[in-house]
N, C-alpha and C. Protein backbone atom coordinates (compact mmCIF):
# COMPACT_ATOMS: atom_id res chain seq x y z
N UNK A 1 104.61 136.48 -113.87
CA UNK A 1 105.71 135.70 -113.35
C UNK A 1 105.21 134.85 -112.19
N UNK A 2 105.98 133.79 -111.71
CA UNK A 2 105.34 133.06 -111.42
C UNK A 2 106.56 133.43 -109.67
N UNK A 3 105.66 133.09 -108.59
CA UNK A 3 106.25 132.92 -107.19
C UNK A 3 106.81 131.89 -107.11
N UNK A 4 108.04 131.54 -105.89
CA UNK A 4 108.37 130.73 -105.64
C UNK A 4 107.35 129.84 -105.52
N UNK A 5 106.38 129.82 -105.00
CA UNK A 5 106.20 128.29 -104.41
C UNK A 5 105.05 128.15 -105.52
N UNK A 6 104.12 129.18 -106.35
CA UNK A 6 103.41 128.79 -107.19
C UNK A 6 104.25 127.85 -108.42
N UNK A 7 106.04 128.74 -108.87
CA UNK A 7 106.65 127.50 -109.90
C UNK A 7 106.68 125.86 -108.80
N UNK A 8 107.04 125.92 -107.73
CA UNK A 8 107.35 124.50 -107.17
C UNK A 8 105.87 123.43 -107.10
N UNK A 9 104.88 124.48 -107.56
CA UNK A 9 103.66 123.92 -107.57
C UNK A 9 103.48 123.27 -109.46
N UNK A 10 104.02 124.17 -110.28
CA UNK A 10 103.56 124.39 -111.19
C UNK A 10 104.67 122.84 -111.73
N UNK A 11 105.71 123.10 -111.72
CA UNK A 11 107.20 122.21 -111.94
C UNK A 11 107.09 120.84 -111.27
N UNK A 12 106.11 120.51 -109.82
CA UNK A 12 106.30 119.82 -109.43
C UNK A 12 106.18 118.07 -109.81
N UNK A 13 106.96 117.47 -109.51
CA UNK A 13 107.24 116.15 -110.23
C UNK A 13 106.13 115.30 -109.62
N UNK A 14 104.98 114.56 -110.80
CA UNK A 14 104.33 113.69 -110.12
C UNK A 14 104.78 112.17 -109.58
N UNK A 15 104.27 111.36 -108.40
CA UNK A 15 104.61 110.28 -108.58
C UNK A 15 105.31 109.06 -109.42
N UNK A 16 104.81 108.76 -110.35
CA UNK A 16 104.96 108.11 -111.60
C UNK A 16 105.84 108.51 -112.62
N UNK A 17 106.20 109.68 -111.85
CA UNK A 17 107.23 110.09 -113.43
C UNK A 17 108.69 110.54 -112.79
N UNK A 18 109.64 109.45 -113.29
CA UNK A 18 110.94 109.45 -112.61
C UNK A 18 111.79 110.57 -113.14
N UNK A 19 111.63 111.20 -114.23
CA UNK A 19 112.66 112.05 -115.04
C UNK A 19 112.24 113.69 -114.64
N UNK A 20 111.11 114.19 -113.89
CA UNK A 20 110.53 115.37 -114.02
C UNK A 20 109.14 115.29 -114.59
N UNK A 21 108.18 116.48 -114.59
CA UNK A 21 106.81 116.53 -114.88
C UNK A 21 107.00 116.54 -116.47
N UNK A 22 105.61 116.29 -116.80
CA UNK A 22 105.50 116.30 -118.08
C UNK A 22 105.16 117.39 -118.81
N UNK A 23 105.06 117.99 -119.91
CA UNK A 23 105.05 118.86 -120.85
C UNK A 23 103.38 119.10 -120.78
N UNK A 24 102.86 118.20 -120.44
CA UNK A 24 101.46 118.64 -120.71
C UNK A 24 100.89 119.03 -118.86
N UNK A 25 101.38 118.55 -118.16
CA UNK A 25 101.01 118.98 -117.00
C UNK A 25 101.58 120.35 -116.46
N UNK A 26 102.56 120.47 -117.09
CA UNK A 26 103.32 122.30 -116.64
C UNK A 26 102.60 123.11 -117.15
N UNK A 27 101.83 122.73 -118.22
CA UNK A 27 101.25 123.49 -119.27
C UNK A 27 99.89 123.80 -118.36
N UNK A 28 99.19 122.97 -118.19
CA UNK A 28 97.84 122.62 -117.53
C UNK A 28 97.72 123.50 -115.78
N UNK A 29 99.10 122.99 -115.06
CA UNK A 29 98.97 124.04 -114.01
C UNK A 29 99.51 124.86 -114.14
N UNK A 30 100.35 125.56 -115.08
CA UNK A 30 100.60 127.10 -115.31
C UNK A 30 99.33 128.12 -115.75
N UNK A 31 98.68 127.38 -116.22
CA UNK A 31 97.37 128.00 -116.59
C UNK A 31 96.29 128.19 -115.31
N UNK A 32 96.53 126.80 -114.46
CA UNK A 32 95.44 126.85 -113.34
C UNK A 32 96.00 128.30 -112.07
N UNK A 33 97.15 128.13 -112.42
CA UNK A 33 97.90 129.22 -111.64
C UNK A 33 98.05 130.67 -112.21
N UNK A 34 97.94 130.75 -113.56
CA UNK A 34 98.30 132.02 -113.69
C UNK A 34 96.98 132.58 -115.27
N UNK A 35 96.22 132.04 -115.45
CA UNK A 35 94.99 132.22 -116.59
C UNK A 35 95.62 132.02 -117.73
N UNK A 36 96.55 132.14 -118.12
CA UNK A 36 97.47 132.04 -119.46
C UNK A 36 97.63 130.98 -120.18
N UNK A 37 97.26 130.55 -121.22
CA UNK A 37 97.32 129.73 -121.95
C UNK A 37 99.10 129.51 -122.24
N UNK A 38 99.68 128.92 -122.20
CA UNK A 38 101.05 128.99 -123.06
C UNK A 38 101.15 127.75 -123.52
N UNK A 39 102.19 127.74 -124.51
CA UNK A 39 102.02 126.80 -125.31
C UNK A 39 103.15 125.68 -125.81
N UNK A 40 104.23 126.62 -124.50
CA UNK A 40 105.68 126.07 -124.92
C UNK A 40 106.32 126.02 -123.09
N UNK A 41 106.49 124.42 -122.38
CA UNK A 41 106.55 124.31 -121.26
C UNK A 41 108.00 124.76 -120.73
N UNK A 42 109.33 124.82 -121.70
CA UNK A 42 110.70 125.64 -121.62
C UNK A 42 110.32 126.99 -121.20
N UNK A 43 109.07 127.49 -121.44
CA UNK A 43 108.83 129.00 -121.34
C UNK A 43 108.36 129.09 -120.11
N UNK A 44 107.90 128.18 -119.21
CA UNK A 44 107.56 128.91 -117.77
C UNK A 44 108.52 128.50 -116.75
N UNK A 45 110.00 127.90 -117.07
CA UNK A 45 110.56 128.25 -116.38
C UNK A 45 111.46 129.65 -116.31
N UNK A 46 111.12 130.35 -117.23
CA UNK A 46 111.88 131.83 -117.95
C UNK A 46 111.19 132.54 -117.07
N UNK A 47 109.63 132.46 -116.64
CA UNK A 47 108.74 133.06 -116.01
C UNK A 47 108.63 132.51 -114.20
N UNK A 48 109.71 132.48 -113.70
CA UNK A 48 110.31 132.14 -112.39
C UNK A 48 110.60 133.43 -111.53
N UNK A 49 110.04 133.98 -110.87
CA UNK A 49 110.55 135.33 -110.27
C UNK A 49 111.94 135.19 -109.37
N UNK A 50 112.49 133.96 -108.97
CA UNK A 50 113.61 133.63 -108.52
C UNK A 50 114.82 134.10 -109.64
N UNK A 51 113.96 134.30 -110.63
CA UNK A 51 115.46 134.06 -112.01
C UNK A 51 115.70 135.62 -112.03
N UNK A 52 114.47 136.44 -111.78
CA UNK A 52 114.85 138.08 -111.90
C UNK A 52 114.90 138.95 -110.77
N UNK A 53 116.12 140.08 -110.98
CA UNK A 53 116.25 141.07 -109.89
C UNK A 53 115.10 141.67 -109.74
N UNK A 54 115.32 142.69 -108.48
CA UNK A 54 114.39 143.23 -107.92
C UNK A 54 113.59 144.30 -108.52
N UNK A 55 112.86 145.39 -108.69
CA UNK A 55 112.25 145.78 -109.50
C UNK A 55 113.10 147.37 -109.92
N UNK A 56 113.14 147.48 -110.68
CA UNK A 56 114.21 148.94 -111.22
C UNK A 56 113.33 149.96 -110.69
N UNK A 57 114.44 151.01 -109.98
CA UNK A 57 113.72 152.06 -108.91
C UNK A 57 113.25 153.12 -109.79
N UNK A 58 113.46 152.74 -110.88
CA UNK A 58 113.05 154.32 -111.92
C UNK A 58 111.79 153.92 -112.71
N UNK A 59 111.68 152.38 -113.19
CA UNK A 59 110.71 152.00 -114.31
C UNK A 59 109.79 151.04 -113.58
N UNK A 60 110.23 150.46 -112.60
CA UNK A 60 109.68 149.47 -111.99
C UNK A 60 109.20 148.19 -112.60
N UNK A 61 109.88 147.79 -113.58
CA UNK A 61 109.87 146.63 -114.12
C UNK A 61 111.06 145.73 -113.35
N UNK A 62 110.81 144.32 -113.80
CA UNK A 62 111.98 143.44 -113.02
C UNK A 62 113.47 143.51 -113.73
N UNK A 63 114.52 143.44 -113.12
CA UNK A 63 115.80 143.49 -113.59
C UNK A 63 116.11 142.02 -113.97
N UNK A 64 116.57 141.86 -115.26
CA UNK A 64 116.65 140.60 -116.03
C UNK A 64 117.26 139.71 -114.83
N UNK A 65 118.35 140.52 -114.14
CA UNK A 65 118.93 139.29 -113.40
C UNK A 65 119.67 140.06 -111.86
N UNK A 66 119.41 139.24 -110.83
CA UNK A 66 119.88 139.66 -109.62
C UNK A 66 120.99 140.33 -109.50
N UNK A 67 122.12 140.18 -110.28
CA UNK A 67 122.94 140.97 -110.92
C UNK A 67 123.08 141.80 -111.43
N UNK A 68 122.17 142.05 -112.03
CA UNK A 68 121.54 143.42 -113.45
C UNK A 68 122.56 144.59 -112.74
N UNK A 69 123.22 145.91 -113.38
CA UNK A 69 123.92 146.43 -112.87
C UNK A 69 122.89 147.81 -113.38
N UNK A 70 122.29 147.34 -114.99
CA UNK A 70 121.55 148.65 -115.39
C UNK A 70 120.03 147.60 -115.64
N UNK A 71 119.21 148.73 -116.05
CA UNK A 71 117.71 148.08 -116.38
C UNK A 71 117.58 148.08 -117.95
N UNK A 72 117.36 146.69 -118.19
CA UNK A 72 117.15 146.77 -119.66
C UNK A 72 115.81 147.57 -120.23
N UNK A 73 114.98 147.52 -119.54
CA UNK A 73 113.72 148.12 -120.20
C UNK A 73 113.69 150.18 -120.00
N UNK A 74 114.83 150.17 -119.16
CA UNK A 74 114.84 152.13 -119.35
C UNK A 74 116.02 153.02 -119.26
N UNK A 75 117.37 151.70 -119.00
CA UNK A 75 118.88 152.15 -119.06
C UNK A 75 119.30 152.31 -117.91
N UNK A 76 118.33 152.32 -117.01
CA UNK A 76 118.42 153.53 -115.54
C UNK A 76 119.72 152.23 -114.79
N UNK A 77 120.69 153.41 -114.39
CA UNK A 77 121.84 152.40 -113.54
C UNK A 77 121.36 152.07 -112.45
N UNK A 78 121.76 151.05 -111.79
CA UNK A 78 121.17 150.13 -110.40
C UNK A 78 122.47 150.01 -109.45
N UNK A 79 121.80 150.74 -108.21
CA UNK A 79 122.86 150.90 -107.48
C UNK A 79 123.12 149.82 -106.44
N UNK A 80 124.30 149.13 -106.67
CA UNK A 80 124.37 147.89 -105.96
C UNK A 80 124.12 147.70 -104.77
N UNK A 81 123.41 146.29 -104.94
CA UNK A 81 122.40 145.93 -103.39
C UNK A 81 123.37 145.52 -102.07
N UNK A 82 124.79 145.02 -102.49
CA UNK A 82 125.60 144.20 -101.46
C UNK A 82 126.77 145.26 -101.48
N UNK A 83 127.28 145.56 -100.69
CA UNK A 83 128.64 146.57 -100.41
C UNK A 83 129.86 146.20 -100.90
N UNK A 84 129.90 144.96 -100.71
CA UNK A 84 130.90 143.98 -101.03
C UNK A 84 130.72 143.47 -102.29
N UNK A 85 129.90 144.08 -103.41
CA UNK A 85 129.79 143.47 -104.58
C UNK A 85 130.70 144.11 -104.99
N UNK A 86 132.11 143.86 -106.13
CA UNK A 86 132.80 144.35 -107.01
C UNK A 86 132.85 143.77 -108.39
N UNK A 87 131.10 143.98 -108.59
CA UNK A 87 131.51 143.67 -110.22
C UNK A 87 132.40 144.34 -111.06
């Protein structure tokens, strides 16, 4: 997964290009940043650690989403981070 500032590195818009980076340059520094070849540039913004909760206290994998209430990868319930959350 990629850090904040490594995606703002990775995403970042060059000069010359008014609409966003190009498909072949996300591709090119996702790799310089993370060894991984990938092959589909929609896919490293999925790989954003901003997009996933914090790490599940039982499995320690990331929680799909800051929200996550349970962990998809072991069921384990997640006990809410804000007091004032009433999902």
């Amino acid at each position: 997964m990629l850090e904040e500032h490594e995606a703002d590195y990775v995403l970042e818009r060059g000069p010359d290009q008014e609409f966003g980076p190009d498909q072949n340059r996300i591709l090119r520094r996702y790799f310089e940043v993370t060894g991984f070849e990938e092959t589909n540039a929609n896919a490293v913004w999925h790989h954003m650690v901003v997009q996933h909760g914090v790490p599940c206290s039982s499995c320690g994998k990331p929680l799909r989403t800051p929200r996550a209430r349970m962990c998809a990868a072991c069921g384990a319930q997640v006990a809410s981070q804000d007091k004032n959350d009433q999902r």
